[in-house]
N, C-alpha and C. Protein backbone atom coordinates (compact mmCIF):
# COMPACT_ATOMS: atom_id res chain seq x y z
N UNK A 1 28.19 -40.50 22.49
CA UNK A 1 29.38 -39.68 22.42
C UNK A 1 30.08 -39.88 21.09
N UNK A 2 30.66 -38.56 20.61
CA UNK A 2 31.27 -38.85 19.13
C UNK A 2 30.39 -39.13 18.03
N UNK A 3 29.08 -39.12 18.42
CA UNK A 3 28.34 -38.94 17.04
C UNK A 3 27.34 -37.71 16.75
N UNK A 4 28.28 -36.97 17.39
CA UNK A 4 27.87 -35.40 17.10
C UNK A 4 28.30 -34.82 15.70
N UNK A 5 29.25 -35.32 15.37
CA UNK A 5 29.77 -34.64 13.92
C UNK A 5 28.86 -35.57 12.86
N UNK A 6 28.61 -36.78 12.54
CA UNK A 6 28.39 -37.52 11.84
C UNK A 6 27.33 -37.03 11.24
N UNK A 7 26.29 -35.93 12.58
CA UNK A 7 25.03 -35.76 11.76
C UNK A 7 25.38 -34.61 11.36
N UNK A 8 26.27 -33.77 11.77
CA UNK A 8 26.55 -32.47 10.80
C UNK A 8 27.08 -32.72 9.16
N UNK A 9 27.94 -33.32 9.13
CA UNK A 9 28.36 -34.12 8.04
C UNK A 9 27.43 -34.33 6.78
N UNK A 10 26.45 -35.17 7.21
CA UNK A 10 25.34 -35.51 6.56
C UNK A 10 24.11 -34.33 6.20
N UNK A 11 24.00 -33.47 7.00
CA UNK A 11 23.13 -32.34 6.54
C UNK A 11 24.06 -31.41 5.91
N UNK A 12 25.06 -31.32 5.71
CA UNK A 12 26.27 -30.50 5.14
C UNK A 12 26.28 -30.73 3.58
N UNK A 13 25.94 -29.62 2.70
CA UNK A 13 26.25 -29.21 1.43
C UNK A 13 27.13 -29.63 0.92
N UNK A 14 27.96 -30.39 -0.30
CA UNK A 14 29.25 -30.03 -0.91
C UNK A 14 29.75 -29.00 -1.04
N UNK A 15 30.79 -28.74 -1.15
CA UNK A 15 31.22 -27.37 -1.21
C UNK A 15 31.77 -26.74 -2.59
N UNK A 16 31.79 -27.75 -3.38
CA UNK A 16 31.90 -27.37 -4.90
C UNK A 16 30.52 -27.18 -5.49
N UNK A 17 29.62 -26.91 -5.32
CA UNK A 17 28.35 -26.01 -5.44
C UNK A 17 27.89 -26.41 -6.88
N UNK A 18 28.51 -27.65 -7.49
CA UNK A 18 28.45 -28.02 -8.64
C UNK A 18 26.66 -29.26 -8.16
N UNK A 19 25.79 -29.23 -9.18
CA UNK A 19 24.59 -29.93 -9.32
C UNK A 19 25.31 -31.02 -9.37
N UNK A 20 24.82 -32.67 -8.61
CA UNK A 20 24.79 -33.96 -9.11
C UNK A 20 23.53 -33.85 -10.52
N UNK A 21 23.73 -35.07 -10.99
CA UNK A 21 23.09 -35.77 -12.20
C UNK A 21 22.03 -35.87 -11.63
N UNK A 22 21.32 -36.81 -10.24
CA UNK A 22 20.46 -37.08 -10.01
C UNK A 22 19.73 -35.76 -9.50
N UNK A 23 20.40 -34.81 -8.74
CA UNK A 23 19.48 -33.68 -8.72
C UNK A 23 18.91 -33.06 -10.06
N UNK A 24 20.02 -32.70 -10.77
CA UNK A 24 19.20 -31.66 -12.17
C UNK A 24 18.35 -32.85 -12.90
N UNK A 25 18.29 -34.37 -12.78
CA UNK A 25 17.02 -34.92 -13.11
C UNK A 25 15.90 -34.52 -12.37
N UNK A 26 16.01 -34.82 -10.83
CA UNK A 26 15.21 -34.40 -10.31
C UNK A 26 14.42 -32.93 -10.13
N UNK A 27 15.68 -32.59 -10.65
CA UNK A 27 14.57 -30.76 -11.09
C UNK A 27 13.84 -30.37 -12.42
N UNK A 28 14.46 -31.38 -13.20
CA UNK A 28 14.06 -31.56 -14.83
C UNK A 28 12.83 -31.98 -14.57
N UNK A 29 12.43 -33.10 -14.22
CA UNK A 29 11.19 -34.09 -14.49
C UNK A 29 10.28 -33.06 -13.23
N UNK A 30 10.61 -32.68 -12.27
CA UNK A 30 9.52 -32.06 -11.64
C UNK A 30 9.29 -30.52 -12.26
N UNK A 31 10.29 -29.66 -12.63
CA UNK A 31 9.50 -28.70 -13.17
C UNK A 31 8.87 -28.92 -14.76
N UNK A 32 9.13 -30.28 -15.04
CA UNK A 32 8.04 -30.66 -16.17
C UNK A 32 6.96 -30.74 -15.78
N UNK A 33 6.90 -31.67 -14.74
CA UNK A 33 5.19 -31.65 -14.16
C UNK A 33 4.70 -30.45 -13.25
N UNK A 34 5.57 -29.63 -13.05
CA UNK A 34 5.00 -28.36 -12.44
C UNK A 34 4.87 -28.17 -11.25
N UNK A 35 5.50 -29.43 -10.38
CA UNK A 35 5.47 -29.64 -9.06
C UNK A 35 6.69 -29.08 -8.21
N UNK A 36 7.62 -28.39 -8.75
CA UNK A 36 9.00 -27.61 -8.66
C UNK A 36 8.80 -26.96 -7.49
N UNK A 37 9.30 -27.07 -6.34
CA UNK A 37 9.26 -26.45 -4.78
C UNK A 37 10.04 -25.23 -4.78
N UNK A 38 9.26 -24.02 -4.30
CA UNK A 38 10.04 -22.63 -4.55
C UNK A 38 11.48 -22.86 -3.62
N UNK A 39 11.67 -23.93 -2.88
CA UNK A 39 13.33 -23.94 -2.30
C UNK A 39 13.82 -24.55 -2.92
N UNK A 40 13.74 -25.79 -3.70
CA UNK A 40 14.64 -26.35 -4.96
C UNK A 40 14.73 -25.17 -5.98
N UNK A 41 13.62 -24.41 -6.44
CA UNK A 41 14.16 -23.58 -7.57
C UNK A 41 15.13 -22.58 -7.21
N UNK A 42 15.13 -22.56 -6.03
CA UNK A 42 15.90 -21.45 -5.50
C UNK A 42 17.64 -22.02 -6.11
N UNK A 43 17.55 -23.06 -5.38
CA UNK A 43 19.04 -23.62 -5.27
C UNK A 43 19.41 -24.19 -6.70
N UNK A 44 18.19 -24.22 -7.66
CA UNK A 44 18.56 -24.70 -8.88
C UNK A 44 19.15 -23.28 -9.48
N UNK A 45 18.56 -22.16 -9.51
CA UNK A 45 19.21 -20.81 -10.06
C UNK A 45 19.99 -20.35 -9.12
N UNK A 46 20.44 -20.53 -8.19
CA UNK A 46 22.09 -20.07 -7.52
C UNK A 46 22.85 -20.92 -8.08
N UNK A 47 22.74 -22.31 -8.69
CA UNK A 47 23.52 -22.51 -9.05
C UNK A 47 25.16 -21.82 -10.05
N UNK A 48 25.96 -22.20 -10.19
CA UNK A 48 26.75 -21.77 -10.75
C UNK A 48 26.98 -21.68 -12.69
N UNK A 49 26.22 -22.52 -13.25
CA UNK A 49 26.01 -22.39 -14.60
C UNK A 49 24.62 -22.87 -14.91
N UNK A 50 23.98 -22.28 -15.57
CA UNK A 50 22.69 -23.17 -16.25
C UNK A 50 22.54 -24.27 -17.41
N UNK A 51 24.03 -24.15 -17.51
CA UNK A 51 23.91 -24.98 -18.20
C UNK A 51 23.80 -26.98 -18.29
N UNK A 52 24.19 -27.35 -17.31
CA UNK A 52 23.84 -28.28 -17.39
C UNK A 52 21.77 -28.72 -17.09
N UNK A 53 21.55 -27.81 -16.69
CA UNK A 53 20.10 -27.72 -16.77
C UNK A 53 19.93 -27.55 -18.21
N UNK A 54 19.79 -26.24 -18.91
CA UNK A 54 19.75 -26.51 -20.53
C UNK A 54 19.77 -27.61 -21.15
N UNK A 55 20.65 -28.33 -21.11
CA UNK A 55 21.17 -29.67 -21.68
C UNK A 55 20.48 -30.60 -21.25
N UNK A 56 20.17 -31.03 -20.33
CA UNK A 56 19.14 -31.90 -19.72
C UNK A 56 17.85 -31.43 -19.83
N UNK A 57 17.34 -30.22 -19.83
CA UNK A 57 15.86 -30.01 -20.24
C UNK A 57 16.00 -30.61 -21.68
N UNK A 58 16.34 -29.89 -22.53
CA UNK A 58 16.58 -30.24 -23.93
C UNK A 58 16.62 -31.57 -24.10
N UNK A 59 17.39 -32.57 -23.70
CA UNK A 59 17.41 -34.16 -23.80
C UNK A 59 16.02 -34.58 -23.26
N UNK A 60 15.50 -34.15 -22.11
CA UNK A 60 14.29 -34.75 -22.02
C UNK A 60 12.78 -34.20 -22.73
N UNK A 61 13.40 -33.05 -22.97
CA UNK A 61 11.97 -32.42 -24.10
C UNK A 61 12.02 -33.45 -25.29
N UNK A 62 13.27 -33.51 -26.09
CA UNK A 62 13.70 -34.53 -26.65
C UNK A 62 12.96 -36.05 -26.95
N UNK A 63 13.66 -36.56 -25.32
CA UNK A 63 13.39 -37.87 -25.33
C UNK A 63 11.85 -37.54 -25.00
N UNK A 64 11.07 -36.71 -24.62
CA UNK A 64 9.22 -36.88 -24.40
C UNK A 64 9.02 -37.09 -25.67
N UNK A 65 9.14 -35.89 -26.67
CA UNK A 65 8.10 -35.50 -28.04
C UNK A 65 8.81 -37.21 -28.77
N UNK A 66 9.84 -37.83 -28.76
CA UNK A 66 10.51 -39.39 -29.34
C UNK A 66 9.69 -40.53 -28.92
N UNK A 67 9.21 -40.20 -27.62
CA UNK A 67 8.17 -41.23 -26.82
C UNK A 67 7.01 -41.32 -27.65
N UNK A 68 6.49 -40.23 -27.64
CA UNK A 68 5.13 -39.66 -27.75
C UNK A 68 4.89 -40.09 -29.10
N UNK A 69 5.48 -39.46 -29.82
CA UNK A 69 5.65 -39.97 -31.59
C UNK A 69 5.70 -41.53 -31.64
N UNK A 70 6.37 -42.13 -30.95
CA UNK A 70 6.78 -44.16 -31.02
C UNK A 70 5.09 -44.59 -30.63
N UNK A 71 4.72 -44.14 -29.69
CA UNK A 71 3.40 -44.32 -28.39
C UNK A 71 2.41 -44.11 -29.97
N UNK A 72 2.41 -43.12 -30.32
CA UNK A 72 1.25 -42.59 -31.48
C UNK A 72 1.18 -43.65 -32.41
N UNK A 73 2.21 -43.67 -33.34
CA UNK A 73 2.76 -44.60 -33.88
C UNK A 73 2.43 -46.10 -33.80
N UNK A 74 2.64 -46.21 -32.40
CA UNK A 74 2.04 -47.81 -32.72
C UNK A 74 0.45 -48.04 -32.20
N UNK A 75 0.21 -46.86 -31.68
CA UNK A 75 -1.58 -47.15 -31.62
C UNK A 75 -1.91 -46.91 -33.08
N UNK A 76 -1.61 -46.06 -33.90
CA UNK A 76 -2.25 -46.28 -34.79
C UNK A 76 -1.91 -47.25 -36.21
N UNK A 77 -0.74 -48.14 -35.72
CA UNK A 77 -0.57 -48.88 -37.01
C UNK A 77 -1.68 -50.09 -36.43
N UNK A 78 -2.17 -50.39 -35.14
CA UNK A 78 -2.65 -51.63 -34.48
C UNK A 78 -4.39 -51.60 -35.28
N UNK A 79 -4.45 -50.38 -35.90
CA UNK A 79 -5.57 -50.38 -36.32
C UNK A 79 -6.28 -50.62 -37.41
């Protein structure tokens, strides 16, 4: 009794429709690898601006090609 609301609560949306950080990572790094679920993309473009997606793709396109270059870099000075 009385823990009827608790689970509504918990399956319940915010209502400021604004992305957390850890989601638009989590939509960043998976539609990098291409594994992007047609119901996350859904809810990633209803969102209300794209832009914080922009900005975070961009930082992690970023931080990959910075990796990749360091990674190159030191395999080939070892040689």
């Amino acid at each position: 009794m009385g823990n009827e609301g608790k689970e509504e609560d918990r399956n319940e949306k915010p209502s400021s429709g604004h992305p957390g950080v850890l989601k638009i990572m989590q939509s960043i790094i998976a539609g990098a690898f291409g594994v992007q679920s047609d119901k996350r993309r859904q809810e990633d473009f209803s969102s209300h601006s794209p832009l914080p997606y922009i900005v975070a793709g961009l930082l992690f396109t970023i931080g990959f090609v910075v990796t990749l270059v360091i990674v190159v870099k030191l395999v080939l000075s070892g040689q």
